[in-house]
Protein backbone atom coordinates (compact mmCIF):
# COMPACT_ATOMS: atom_id res chain seq x y z
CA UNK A 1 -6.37 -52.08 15.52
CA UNK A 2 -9.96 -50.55 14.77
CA UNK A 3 -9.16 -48.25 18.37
CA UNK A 4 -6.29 -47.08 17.05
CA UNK A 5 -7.82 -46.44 13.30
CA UNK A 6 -10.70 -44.10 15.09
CA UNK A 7 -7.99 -42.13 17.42
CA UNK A 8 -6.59 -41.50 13.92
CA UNK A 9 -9.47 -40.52 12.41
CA UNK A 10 -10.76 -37.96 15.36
CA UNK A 11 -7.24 -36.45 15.58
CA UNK A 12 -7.67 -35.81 12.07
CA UNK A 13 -11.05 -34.46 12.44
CA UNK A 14 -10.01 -31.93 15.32
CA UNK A 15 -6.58 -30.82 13.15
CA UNK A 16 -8.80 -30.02 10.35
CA UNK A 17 -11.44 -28.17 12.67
CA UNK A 18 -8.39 -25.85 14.28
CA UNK A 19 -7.55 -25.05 10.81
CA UNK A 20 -10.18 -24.26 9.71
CA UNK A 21 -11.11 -22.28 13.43
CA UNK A 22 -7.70 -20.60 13.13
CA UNK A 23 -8.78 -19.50 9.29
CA UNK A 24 -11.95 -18.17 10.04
CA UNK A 25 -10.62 -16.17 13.32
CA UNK A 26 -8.05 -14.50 10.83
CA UNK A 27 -10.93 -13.90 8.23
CA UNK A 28 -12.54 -12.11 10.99
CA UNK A 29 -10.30 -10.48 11.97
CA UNK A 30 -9.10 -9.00 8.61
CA UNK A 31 -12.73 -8.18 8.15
CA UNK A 32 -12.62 -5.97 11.20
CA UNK A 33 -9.01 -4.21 9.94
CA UNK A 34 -10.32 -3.02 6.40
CA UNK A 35 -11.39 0.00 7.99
CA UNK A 36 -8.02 0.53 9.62
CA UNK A 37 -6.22 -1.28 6.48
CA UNK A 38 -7.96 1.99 4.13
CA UNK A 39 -6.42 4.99 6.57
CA UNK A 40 -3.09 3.15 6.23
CA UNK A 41 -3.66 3.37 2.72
CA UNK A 42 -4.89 6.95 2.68
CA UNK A 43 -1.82 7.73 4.57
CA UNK A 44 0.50 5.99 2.54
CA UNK A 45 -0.91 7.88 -0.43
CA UNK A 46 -0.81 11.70 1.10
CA UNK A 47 2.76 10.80 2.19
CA UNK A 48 4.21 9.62 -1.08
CA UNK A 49 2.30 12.69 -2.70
CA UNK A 50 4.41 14.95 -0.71
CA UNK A 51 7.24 13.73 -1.85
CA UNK A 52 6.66 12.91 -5.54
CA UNK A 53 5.73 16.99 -5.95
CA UNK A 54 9.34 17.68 -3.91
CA UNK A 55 10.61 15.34 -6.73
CA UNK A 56 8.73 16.79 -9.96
CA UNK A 57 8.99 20.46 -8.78
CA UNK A 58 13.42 19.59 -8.75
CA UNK A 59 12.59 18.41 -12.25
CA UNK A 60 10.78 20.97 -13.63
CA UNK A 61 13.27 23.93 -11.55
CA UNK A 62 16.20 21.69 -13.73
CA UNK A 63 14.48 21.90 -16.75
CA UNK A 64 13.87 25.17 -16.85
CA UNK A 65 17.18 25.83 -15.77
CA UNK A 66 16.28 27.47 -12.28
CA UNK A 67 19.18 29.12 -10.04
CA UNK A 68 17.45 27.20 -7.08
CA UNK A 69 19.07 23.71 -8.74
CA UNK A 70 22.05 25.13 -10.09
CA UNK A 71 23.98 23.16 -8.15
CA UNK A 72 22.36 19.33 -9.48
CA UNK A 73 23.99 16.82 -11.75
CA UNK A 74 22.10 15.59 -15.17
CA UNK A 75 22.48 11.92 -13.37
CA UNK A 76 20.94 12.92 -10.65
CA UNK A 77 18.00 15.06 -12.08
CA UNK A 78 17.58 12.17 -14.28
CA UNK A 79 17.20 9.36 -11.26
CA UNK A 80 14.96 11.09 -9.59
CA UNK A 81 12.87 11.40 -12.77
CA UNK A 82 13.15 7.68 -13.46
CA UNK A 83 11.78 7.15 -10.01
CA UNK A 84 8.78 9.38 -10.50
CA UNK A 85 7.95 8.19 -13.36
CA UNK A 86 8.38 4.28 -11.84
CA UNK A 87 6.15 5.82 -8.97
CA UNK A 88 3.15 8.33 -10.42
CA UNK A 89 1.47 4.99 -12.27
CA UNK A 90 1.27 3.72 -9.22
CA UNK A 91 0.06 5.95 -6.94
CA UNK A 92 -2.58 6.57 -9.54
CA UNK A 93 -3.82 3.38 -9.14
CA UNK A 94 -3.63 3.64 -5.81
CA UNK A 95 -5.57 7.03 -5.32
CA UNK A 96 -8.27 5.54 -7.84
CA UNK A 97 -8.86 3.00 -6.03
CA UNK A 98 -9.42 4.59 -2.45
CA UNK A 99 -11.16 7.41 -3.68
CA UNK A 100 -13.59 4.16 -4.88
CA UNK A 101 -13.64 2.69 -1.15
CA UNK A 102 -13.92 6.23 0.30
CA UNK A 103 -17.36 7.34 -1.75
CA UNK A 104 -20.07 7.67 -0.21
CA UNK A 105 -18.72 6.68 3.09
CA UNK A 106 -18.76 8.72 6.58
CA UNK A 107 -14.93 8.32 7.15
CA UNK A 108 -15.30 10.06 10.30
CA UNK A 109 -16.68 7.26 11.86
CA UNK A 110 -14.58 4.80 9.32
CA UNK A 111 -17.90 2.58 8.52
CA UNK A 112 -17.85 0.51 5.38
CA UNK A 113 -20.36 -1.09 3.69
CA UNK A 114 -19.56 -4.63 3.59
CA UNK A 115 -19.82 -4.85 -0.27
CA UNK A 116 -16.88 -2.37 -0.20
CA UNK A 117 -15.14 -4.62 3.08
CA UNK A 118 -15.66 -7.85 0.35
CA UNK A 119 -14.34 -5.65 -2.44
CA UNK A 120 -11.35 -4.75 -0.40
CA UNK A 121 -10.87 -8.52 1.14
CA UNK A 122 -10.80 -9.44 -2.48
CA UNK A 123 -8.26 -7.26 -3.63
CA UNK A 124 -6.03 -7.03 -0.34
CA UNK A 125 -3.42 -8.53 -1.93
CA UNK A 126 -2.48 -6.99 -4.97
CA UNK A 127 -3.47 -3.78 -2.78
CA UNK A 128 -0.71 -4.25 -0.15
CA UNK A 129 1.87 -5.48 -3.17
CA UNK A 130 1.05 -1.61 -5.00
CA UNK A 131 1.44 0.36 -1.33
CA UNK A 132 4.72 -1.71 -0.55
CA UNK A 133 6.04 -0.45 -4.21
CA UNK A 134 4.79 2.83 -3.61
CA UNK A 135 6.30 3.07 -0.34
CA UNK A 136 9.65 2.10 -1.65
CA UNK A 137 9.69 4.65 -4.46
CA UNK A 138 8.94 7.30 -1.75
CA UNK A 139 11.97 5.78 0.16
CA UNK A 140 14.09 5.66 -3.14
CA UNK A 141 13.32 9.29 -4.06
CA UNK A 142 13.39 10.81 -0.11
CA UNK A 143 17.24 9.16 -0.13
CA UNK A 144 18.13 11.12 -3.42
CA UNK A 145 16.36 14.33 -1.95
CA UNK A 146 18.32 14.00 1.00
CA UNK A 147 21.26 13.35 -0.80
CA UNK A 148 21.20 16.20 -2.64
CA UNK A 149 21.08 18.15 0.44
CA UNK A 150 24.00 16.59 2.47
């Protein structure tokens, strides 16, 4: 009985060191990403910004009661405002924060200081929830530009 108690207890020892193995290979490893996660970022940004001044400048053409947008509907003028307006707070927050990461940092070579790696493996996940919103407002207001257009 006491064999089969210390089997027990080593398979439980060696579960509990692949876990924890397993969890410090994928700390490592998302250690070694930051630098790759913050272009993704960067490019998530620039993209969305290309679009959300598409979107404002139909606004402001609508407003101002340009021939160019003669051809738009209050409802739609007024989605696509609802969107950028659902959209700009967070792509503030979004530039504010990489332009923090990006100080003072050769991004030609992408090196980060690790203070600014732990800052980043400390905030990765409300980061990634912001650039998956932001990314679907961009979607959400490229589908009414494009719908416009059609």
């Amino acid at each position: 009985m006491e064999a089969i108690s210390a089997v027990s207890s080593v398979l439980s020892i060696v579960d509990i060191i692949i876990r924890s193995s397993n969890a410090i290979n994928q700390l490592i490893s998302n250690w070694k990403r930051v630098p790759i996660e913050l272009v993704a970022l960067g490019n998530e940004i620039n993209d969305s910004e290309t679009v959300l001044i598409q979107a404002s400048q139909i606004i402001r053409c609508f407003k101002t009661g340009s021939d160019t947008v003669q051809n738009y509907t209050v409802s739609y003028v007024s989605a696509i405002e609802r969107q950028l307006e659902q959209a700009m707070p967070i792509w503030n927050e979004l530039e504010a924060t990489l332009q923090k990461f990006a100080a003072d940092d050769n991004a030609a070579t992408i090196k980060i200081s690790k203070h600014k790696k732990y800052r980043w493996m400390k905030n990765r996940g409300k980061l990634e929830e912001l650039r998956t919103a932001l990314k679907d407002k961009r979607h959400n207001i490229t589908e009414l530009l494009v719908s416009s257009s059609a």
